[in-house]
C-alpha atoms as a PDB file:
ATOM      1  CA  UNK A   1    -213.330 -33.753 -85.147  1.00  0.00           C
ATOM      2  CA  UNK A   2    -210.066 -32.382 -86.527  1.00  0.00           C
ATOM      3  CA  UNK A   3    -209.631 -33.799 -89.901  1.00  0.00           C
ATOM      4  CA  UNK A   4    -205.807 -32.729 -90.190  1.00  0.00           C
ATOM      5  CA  UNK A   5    -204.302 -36.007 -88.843  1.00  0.00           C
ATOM      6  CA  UNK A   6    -206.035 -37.879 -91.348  1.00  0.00           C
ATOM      7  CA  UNK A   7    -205.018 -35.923 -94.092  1.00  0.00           C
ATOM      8  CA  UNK A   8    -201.476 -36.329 -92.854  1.00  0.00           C
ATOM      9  CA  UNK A   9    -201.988 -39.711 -92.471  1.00  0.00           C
ATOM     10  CA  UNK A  10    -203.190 -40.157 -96.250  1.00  0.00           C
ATOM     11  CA  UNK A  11    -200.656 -38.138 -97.415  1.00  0.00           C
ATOM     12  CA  UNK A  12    -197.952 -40.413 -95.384  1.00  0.00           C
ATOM     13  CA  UNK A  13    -199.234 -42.951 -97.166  1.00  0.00           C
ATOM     14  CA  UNK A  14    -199.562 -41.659-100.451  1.00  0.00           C
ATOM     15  CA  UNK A  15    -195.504 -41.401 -99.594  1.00  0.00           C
ATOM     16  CA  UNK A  16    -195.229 -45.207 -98.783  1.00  0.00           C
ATOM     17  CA  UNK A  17    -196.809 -46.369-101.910  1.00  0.00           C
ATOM     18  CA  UNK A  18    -194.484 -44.057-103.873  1.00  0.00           C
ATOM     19  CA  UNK A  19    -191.406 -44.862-102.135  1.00  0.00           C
ATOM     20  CA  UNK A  20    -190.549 -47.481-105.270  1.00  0.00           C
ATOM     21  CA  UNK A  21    -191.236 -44.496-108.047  1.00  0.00           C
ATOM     22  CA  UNK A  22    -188.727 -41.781-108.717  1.00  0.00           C
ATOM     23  CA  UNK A  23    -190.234 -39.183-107.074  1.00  0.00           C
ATOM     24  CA  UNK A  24    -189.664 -41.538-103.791  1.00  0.00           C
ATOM     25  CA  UNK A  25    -191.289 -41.375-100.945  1.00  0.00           C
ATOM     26  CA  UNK A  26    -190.560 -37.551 -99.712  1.00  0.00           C
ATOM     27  CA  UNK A  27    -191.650 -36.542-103.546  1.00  0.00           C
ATOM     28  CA  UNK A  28    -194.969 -38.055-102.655  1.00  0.00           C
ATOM     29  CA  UNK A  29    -195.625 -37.043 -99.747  1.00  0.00           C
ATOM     30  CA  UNK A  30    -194.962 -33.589-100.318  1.00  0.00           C
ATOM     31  CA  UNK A  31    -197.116 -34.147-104.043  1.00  0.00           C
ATOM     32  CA  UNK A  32    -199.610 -35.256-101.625  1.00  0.00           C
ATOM     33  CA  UNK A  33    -199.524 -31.863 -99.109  1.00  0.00           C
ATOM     34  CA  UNK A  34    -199.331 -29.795-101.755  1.00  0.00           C
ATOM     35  CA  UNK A  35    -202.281 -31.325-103.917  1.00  0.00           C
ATOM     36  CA  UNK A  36    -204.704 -33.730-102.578  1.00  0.00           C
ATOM     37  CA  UNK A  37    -203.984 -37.278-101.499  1.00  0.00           C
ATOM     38  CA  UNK A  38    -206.671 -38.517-104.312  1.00  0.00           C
ATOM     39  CA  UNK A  39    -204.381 -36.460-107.202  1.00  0.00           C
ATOM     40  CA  UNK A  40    -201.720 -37.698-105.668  1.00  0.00           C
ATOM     41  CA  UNK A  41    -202.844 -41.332-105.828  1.00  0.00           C
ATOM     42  CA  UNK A  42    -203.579 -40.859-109.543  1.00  0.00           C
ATOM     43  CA  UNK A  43    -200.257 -39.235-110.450  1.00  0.00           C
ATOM     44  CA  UNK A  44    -198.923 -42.746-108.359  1.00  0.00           C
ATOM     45  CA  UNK A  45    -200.648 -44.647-110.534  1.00  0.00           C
ATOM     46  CA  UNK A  46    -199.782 -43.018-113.647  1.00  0.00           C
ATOM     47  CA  UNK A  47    -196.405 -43.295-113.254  1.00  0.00           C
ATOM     48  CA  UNK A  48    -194.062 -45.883-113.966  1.00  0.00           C
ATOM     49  CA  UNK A  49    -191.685 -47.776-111.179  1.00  0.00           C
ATOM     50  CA  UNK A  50    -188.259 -46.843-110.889  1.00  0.00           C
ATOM     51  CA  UNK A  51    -186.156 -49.273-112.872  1.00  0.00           C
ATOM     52  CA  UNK A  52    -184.601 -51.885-111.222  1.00  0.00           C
ATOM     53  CA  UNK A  53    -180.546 -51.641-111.111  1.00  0.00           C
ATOM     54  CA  UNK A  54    -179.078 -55.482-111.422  1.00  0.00           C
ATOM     55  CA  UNK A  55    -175.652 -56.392-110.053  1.00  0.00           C
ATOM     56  CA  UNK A  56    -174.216 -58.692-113.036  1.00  0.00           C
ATOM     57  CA  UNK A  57    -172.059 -61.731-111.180  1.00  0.00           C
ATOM     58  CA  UNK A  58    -168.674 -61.821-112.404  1.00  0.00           C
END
């Protein structure tokens, strides 16, 4: 079995999770290819979500 579409997959998903960080989802992903999917999932986890930007009504 070819274990390249998984890893893809994992990565891709890695990317999903870290689509509300700053690094977004692309940063991710490509953290993901370029490491592991499991470093990636710790680096996730050890950083903080992207701050929220609030409209104030007027």
């Amino acid at each position: 079995m070819n274990a390249h579409p998984v890893y893809l997959i994992a990565c891709a998903l890695i990317g999903l999770a870290g689509r509300r960080r700053r690094a977004g989802f692309v940063g991710f992903t490509v953290i993901a290819l370029l490491v592991t999917p499991l470093v990636a999932l710790i680096i996730l986890f050890a950083t903080a979500p992207k701050p929220e930007v609030r409209e104030q009504d007027e």
